[in-house]
C-alpha atoms as a PDB file:
ATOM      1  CA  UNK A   1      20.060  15.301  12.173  1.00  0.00           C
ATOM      2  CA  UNK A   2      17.440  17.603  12.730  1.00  0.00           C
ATOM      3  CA  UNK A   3      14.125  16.712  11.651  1.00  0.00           C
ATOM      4  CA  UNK A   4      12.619  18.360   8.684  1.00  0.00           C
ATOM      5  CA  UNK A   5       9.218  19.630   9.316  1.00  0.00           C
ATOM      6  CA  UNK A   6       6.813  17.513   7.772  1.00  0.00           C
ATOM      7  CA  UNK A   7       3.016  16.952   8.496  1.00  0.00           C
ATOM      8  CA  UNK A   8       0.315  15.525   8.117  1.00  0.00           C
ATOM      9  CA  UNK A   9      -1.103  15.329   4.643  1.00  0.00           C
ATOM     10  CA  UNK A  10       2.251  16.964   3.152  1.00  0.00           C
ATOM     11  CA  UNK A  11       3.564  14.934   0.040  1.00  0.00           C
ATOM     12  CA  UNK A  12       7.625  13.743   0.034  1.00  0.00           C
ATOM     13  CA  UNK A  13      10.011  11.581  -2.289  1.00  0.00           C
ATOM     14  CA  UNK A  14      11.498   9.024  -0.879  1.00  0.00           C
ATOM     15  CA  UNK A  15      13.848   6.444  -2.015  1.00  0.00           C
ATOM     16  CA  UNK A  16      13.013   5.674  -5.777  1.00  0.00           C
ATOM     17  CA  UNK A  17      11.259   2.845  -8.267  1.00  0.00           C
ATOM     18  CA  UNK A  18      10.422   2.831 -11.975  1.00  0.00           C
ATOM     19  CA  UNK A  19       7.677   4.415 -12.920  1.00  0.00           C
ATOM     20  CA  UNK A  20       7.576   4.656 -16.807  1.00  0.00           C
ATOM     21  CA  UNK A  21       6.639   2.295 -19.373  1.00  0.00           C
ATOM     22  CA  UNK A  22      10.167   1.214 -19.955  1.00  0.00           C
ATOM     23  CA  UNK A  23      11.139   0.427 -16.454  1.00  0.00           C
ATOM     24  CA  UNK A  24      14.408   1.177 -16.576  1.00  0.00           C
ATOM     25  CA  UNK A  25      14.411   4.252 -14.552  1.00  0.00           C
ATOM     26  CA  UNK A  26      14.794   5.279 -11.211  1.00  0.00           C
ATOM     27  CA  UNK A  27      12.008   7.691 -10.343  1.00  0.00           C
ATOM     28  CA  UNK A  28      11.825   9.363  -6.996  1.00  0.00           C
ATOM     29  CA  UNK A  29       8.542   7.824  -5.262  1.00  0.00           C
ATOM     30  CA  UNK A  30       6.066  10.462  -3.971  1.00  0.00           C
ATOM     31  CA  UNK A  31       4.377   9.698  -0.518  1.00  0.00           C
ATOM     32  CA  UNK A  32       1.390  10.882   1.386  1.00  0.00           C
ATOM     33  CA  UNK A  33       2.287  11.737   4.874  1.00  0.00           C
ATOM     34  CA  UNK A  34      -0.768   9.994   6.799  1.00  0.00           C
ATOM     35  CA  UNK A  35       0.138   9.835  10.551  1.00  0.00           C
ATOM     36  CA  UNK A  36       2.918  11.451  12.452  1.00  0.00           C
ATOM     37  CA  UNK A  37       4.153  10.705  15.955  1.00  0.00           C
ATOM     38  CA  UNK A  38       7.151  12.449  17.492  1.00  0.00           C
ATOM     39  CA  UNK A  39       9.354  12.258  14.759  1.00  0.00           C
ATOM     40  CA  UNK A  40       8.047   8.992  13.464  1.00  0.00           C
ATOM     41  CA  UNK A  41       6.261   9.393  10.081  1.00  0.00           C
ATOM     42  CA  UNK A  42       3.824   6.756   8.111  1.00  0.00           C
ATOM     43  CA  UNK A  43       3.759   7.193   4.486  1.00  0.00           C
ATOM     44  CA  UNK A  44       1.895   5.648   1.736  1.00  0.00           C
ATOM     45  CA  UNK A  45       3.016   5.628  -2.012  1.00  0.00           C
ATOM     46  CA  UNK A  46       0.668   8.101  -3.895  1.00  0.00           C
ATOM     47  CA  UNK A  47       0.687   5.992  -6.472  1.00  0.00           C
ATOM     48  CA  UNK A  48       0.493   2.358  -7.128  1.00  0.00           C
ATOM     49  CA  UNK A  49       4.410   1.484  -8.024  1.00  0.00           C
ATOM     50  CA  UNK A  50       3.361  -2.458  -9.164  1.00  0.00           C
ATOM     51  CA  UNK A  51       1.351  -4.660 -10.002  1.00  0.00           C
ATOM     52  CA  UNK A  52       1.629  -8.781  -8.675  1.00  0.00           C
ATOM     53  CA  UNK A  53      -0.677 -10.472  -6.968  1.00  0.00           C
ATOM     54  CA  UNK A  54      -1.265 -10.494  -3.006  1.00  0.00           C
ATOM     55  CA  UNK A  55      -0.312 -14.190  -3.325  1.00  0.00           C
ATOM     56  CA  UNK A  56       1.684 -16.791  -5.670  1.00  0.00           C
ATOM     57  CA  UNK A  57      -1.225 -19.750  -4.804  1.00  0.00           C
ATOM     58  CA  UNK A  58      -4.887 -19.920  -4.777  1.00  0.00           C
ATOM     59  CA  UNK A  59      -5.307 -21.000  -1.196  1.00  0.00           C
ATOM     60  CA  UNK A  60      -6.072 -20.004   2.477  1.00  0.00           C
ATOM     61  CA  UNK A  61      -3.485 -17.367   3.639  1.00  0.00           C
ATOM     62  CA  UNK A  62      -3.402 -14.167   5.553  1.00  0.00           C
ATOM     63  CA  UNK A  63      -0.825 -11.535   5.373  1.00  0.00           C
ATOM     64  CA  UNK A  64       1.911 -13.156   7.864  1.00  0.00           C
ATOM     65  CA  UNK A  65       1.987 -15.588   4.771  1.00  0.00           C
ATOM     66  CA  UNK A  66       1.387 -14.212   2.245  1.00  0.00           C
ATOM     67  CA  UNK A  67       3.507 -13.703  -1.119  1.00  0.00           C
ATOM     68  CA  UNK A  68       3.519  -9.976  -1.328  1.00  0.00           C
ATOM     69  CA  UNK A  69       4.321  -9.507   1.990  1.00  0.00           C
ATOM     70  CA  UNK A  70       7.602 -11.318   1.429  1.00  0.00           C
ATOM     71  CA  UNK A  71       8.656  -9.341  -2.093  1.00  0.00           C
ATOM     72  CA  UNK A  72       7.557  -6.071   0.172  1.00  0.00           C
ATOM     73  CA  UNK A  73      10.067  -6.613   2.905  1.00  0.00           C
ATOM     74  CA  UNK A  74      12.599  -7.797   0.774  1.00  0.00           C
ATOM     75  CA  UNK A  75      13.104  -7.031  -3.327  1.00  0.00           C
ATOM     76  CA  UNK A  76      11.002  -4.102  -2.663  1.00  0.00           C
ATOM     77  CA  UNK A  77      12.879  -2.515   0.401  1.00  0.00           C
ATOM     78  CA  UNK A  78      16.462  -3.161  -1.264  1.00  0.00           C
ATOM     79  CA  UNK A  79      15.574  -1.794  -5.229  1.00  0.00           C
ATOM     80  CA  UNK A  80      13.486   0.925  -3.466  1.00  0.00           C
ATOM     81  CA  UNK A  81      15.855   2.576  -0.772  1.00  0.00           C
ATOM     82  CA  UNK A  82      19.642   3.099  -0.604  1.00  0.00           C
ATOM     83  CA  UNK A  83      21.701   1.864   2.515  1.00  0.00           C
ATOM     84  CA  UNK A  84      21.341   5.005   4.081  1.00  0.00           C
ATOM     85  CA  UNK A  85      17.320   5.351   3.446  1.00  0.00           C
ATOM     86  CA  UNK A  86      17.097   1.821   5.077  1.00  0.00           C
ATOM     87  CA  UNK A  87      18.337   2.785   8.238  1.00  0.00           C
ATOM     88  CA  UNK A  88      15.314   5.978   8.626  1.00  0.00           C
ATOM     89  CA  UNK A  89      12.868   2.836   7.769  1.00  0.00           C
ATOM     90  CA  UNK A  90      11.211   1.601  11.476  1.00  0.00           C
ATOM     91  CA  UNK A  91      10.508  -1.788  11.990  1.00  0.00           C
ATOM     92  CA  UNK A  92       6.581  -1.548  12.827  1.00  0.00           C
ATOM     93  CA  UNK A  93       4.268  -3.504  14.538  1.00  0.00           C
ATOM     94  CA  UNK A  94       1.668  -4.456  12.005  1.00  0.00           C
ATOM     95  CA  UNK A  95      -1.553  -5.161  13.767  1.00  0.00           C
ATOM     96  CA  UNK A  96      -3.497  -7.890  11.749  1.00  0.00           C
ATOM     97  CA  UNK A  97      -6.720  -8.766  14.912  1.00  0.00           C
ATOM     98  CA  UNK A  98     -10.267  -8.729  13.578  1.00  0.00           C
ATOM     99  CA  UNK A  99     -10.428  -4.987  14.472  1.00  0.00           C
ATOM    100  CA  UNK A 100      -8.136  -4.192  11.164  1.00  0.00           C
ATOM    101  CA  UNK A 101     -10.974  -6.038   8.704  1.00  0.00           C
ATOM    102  CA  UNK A 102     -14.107  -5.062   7.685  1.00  0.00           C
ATOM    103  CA  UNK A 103     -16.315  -6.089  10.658  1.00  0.00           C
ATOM    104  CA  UNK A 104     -19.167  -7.646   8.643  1.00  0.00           C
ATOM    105  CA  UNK A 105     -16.605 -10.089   6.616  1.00  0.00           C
ATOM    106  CA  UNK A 106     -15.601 -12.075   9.782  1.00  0.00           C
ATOM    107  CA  UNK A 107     -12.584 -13.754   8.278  1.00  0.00           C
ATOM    108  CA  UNK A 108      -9.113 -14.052  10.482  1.00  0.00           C
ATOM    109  CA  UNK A 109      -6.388 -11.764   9.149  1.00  0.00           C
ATOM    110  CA  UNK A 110      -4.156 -14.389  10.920  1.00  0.00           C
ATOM    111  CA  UNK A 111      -0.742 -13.556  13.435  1.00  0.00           C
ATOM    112  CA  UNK A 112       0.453  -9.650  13.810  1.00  0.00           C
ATOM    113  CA  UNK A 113       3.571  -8.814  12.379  1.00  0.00           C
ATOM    114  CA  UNK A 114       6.701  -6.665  12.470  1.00  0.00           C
ATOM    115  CA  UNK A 115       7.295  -5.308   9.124  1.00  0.00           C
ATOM    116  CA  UNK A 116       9.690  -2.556   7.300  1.00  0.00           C
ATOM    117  CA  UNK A 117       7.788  -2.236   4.843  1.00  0.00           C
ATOM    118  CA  UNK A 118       3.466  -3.315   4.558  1.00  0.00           C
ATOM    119  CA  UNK A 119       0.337  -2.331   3.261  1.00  0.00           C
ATOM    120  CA  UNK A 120      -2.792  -0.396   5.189  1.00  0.00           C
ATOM    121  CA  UNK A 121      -5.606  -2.807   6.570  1.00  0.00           C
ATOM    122  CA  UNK A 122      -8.986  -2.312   6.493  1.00  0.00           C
ATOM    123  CA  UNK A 123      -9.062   0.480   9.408  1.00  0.00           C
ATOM    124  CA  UNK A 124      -6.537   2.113   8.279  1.00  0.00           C
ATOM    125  CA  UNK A 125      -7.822   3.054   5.092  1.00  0.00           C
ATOM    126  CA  UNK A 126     -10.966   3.923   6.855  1.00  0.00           C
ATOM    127  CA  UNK A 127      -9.347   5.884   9.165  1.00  0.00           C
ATOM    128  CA  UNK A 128      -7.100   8.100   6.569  1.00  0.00           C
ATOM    129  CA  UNK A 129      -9.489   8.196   3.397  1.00  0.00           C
ATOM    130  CA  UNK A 130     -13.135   7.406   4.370  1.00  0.00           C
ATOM    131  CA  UNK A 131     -13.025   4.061   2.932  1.00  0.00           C
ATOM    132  CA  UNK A 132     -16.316   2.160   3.165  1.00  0.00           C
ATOM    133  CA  UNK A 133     -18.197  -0.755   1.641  1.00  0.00           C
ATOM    134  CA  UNK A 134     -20.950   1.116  -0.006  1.00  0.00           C
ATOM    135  CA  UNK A 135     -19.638   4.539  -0.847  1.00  0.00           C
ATOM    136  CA  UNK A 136     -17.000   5.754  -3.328  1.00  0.00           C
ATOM    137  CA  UNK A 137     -14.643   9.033  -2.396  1.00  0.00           C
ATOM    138  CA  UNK A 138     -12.170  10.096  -4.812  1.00  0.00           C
ATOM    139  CA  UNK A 139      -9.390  10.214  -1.999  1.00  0.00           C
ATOM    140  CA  UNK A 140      -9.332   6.608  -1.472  1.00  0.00           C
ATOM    141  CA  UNK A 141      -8.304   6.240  -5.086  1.00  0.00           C
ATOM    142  CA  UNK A 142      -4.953   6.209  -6.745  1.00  0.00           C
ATOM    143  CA  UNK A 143      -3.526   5.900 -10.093  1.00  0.00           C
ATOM    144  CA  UNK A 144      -1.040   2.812 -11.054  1.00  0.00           C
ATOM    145  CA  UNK A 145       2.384   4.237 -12.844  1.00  0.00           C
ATOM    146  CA  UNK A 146       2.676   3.888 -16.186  1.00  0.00           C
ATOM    147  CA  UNK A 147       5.451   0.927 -15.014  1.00  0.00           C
ATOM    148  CA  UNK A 148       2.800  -0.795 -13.228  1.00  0.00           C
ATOM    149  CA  UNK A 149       0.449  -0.457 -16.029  1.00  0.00           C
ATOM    150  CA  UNK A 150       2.857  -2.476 -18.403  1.00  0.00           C
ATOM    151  CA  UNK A 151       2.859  -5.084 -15.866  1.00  0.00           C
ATOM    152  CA  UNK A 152      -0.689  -5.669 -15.879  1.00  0.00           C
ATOM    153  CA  UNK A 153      -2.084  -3.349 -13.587  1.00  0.00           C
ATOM    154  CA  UNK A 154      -5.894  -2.479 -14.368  1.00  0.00           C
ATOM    155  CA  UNK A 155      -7.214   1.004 -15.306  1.00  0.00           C
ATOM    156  CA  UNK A 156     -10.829   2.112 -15.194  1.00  0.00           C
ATOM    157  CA  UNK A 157     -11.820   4.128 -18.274  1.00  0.00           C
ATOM    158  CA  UNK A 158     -14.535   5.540 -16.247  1.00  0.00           C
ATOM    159  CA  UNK A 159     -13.169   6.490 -13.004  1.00  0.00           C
ATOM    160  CA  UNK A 160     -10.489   9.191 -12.329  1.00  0.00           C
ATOM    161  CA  UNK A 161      -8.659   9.674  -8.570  1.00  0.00           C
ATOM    162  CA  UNK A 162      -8.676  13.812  -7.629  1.00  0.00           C
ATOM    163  CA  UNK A 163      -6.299  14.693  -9.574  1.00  0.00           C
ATOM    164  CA  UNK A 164      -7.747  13.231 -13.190  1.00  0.00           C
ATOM    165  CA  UNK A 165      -5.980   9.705 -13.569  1.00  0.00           C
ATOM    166  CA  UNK A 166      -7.461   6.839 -13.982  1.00  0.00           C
ATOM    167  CA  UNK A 167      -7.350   4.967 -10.937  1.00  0.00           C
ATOM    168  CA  UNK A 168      -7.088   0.708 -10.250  1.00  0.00           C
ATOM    169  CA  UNK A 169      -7.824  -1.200  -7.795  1.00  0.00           C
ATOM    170  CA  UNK A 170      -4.704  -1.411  -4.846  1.00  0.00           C
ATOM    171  CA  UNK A 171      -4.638  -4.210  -2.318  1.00  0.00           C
ATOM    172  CA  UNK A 172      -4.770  -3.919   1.731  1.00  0.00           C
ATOM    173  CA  UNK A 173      -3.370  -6.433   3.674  1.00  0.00           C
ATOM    174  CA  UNK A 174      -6.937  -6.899   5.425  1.00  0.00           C
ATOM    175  CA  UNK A 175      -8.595 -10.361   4.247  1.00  0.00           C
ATOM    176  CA  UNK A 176     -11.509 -10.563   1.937  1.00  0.00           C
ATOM    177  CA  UNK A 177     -15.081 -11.598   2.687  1.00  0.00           C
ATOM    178  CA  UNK A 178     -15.559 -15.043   4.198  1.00  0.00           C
ATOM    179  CA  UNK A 179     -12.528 -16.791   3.096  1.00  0.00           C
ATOM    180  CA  UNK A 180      -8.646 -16.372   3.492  1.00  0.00           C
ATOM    181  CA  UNK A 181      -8.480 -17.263  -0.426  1.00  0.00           C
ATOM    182  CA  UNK A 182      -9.623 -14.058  -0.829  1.00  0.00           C
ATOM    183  CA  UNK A 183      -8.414 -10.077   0.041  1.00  0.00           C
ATOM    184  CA  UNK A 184      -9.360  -6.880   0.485  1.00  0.00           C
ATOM    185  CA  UNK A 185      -8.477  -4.090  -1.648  1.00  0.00           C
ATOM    186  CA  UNK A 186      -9.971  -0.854  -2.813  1.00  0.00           C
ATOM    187  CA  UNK A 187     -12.207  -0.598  -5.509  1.00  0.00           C
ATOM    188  CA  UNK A 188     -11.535   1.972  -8.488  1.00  0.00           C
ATOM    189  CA  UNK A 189     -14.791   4.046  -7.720  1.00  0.00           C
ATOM    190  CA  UNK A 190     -12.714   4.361  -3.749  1.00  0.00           C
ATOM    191  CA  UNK A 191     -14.997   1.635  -2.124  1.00  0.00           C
ATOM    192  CA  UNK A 192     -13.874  -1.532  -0.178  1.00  0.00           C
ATOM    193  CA  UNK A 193     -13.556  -4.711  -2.221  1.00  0.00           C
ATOM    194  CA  UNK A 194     -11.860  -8.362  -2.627  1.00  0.00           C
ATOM    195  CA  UNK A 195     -10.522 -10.148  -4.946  1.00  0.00           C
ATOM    196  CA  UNK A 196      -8.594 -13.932  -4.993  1.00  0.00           C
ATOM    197  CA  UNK A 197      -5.149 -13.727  -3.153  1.00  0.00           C
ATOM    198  CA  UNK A 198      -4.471 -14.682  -6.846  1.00  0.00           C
ATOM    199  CA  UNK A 199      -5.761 -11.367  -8.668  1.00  0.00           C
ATOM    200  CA  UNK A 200      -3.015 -10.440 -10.771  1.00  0.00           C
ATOM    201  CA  UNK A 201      -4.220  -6.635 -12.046  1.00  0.00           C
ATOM    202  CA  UNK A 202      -3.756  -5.265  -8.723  1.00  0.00           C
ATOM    203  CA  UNK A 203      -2.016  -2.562  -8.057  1.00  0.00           C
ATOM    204  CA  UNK A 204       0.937  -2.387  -4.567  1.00  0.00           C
ATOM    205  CA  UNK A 205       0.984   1.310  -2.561  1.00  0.00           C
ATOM    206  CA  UNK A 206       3.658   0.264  -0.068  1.00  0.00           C
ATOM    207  CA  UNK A 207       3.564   2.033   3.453  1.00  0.00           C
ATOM    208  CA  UNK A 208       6.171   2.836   5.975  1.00  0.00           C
ATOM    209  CA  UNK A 209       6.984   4.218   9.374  1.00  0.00           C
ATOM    210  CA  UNK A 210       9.864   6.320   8.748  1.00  0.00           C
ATOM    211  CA  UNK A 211      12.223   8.353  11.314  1.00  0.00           C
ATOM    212  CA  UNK A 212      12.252  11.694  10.318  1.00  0.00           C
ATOM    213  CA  UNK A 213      15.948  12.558  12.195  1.00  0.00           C
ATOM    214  CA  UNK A 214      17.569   9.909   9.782  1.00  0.00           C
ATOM    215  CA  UNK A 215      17.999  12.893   7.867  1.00  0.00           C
ATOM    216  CA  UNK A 216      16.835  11.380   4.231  1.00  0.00           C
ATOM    217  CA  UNK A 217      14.209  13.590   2.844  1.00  0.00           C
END
């Protein structure tokens, strides 16, 4: 197929998740298109679809390990994508080496992966919204659905993303400061923060590397 034209910063649906308060439908999923190479796109979920913690156990682990990265890559990708969306989703190289965390945390993000499905690190996040320790943008916010809300997901009543919702706090798969026990995730004011692997109010915004001559969009 012939690739659509699609760039950088354009929004697209793709594949579909609940996303009301019931839960029982199948909303299309809107994505920010971050990066594009060739016809390789990565997109991130413009909103956070869930809420679940970035791991079942209050203990050491690292994203290779962890929990969410297992529900991700598997009861995520199947609900979220039809047989034919799964075969435009790329198997990426997820790159997990100190250079993906916040520098002045030193903690081991552990092994690189290959995922289908992951969340942005540290850098990335820096790299596509500005995210920094000390000072909050409104674009690295986002808003949980009101799906993700009814399963737990926390709301500031204070802090709105650019477009007037109340944002949450979303994980990365970056560790947190000093200890594997703990992981990084943006703040709702859009500044870098942790939280216990065990934080369950946490909002998910999947990402993928998708092909754009698979023809889905």
């Amino acid at each position: 197929a012939t690739p659509v034209p699609v760039a950088v910063g354009d929004h697209v649906w793709f594949g579909a998740y609940p996303q009301t308060a019931a839960g029982t439908d199948e909303t299309p999923i809107e994505w920010l298109v971050l990066d594009r190479d060739g016809d390789d796109v990565l997109l991130l979920s413009r909103y956070g679809l869930d809420c679940m913690p970035y791991h079942d156990r209050l203990e050491a682990t690292a994203w290779s390990k962890c929990s969410l990265r297992a529900w991700l890559n598997d009861e995520f990708f199947y609900n979220a994508f039809t047989f034919e969306e799964r075969q435009g989703v790329l198997s990426a190289f997820v790159d997990n080496s100190a250079a993906q965390g916040c520098a002045g945390w030193l903690t081991s993000g552990g092994q690189n992966t290959i995922d289908r499905v992951f969340l942005l690190s540290y850098a990335e996040a820096n790299r596509y919204f500005g995210l920094t320790y000390s000072d909050g943008n409104a674009s690295s916010r986002a808003a949980p659905t009101d799906y993700a809300l009814t399963r737990g997901a926390y709301a500031a009543e204070d802090c709105t993303t650019e477009d007037g919702a109340r944002a949450g706090f979303w994980w990365l798969r970056s560790p947190g400061y000093a200890y594997q026990s703990r992981a990084a995730g943006v703040y709702h004011d859009g500044t870098l923060d942790f939280d216990a692997v065990t934080y369950n109010r946490a909002c998910v915004r999947p990402a993928i590397w998708v092909n754009l001559s698979a023809g889905s969009f």
